[in-house]
Protein backbone atom coordinates (compact mmCIF):
# COMPACT_ATOMS: atom_id res chain seq x y z
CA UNK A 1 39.80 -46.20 7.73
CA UNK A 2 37.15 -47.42 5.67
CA UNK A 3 34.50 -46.89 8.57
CA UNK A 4 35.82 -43.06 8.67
CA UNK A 5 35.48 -42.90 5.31
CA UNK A 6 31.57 -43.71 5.73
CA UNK A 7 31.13 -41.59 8.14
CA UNK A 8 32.40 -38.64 6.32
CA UNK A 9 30.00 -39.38 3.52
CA UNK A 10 27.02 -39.85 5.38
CA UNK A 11 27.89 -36.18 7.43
CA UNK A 12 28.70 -34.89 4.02
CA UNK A 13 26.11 -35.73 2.15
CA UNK A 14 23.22 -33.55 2.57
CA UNK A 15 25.40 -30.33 1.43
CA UNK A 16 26.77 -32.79 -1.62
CA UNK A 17 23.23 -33.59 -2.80
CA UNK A 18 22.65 -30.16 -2.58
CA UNK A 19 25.67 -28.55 -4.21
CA UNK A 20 25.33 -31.02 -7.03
CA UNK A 21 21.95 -30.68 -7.75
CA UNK A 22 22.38 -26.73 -8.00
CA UNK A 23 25.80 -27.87 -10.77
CA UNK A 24 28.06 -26.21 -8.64
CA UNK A 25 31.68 -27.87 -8.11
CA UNK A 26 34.06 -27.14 -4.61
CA UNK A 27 36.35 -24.96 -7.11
CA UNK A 28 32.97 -22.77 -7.35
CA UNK A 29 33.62 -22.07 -3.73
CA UNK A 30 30.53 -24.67 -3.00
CA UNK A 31 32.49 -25.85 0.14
CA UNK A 32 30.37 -23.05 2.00
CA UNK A 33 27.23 -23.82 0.93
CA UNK A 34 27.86 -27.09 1.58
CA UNK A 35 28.96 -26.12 5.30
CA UNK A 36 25.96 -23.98 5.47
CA UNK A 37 23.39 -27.00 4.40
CA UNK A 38 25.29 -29.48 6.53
CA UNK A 39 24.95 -26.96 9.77
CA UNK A 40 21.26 -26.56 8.88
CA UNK A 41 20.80 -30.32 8.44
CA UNK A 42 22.49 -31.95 11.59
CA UNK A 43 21.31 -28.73 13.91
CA UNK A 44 17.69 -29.58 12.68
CA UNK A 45 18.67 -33.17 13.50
CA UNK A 46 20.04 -32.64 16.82
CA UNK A 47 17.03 -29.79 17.77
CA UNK A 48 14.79 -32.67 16.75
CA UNK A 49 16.24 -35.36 19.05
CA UNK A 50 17.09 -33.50 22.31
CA UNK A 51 13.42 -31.85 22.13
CA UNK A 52 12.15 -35.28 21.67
CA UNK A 53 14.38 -37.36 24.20
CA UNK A 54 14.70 -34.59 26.70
């Protein structure tokens, strides 16, 4: 478990650097910004590596 613990926090974490650098808490309703970040993140991420690899 600890391993899926690790990877939630890395696939988290660009939404949870951004949500708590804006002060905002997930009672705030910050889990949707957070989504929204995350999406925008890992698409970028994945647009980046199938452009370059195929």
């Amino acid at each position: 478990m600890a391993i899926l613990k690790a990877f939630e926090t890395v696939f988290f974490a660009p939404g949870d650097l951004v949500r708590r650098a804006l002060g905002l808490t997930m009672e705030q309703d910050a889990g949707v910004l957070r989504s929204f970040i995350n999406s925008i993140f890992w698409g970028g991420v994945a647009l980046f590596v199938a452009l370059k690899y195929f």
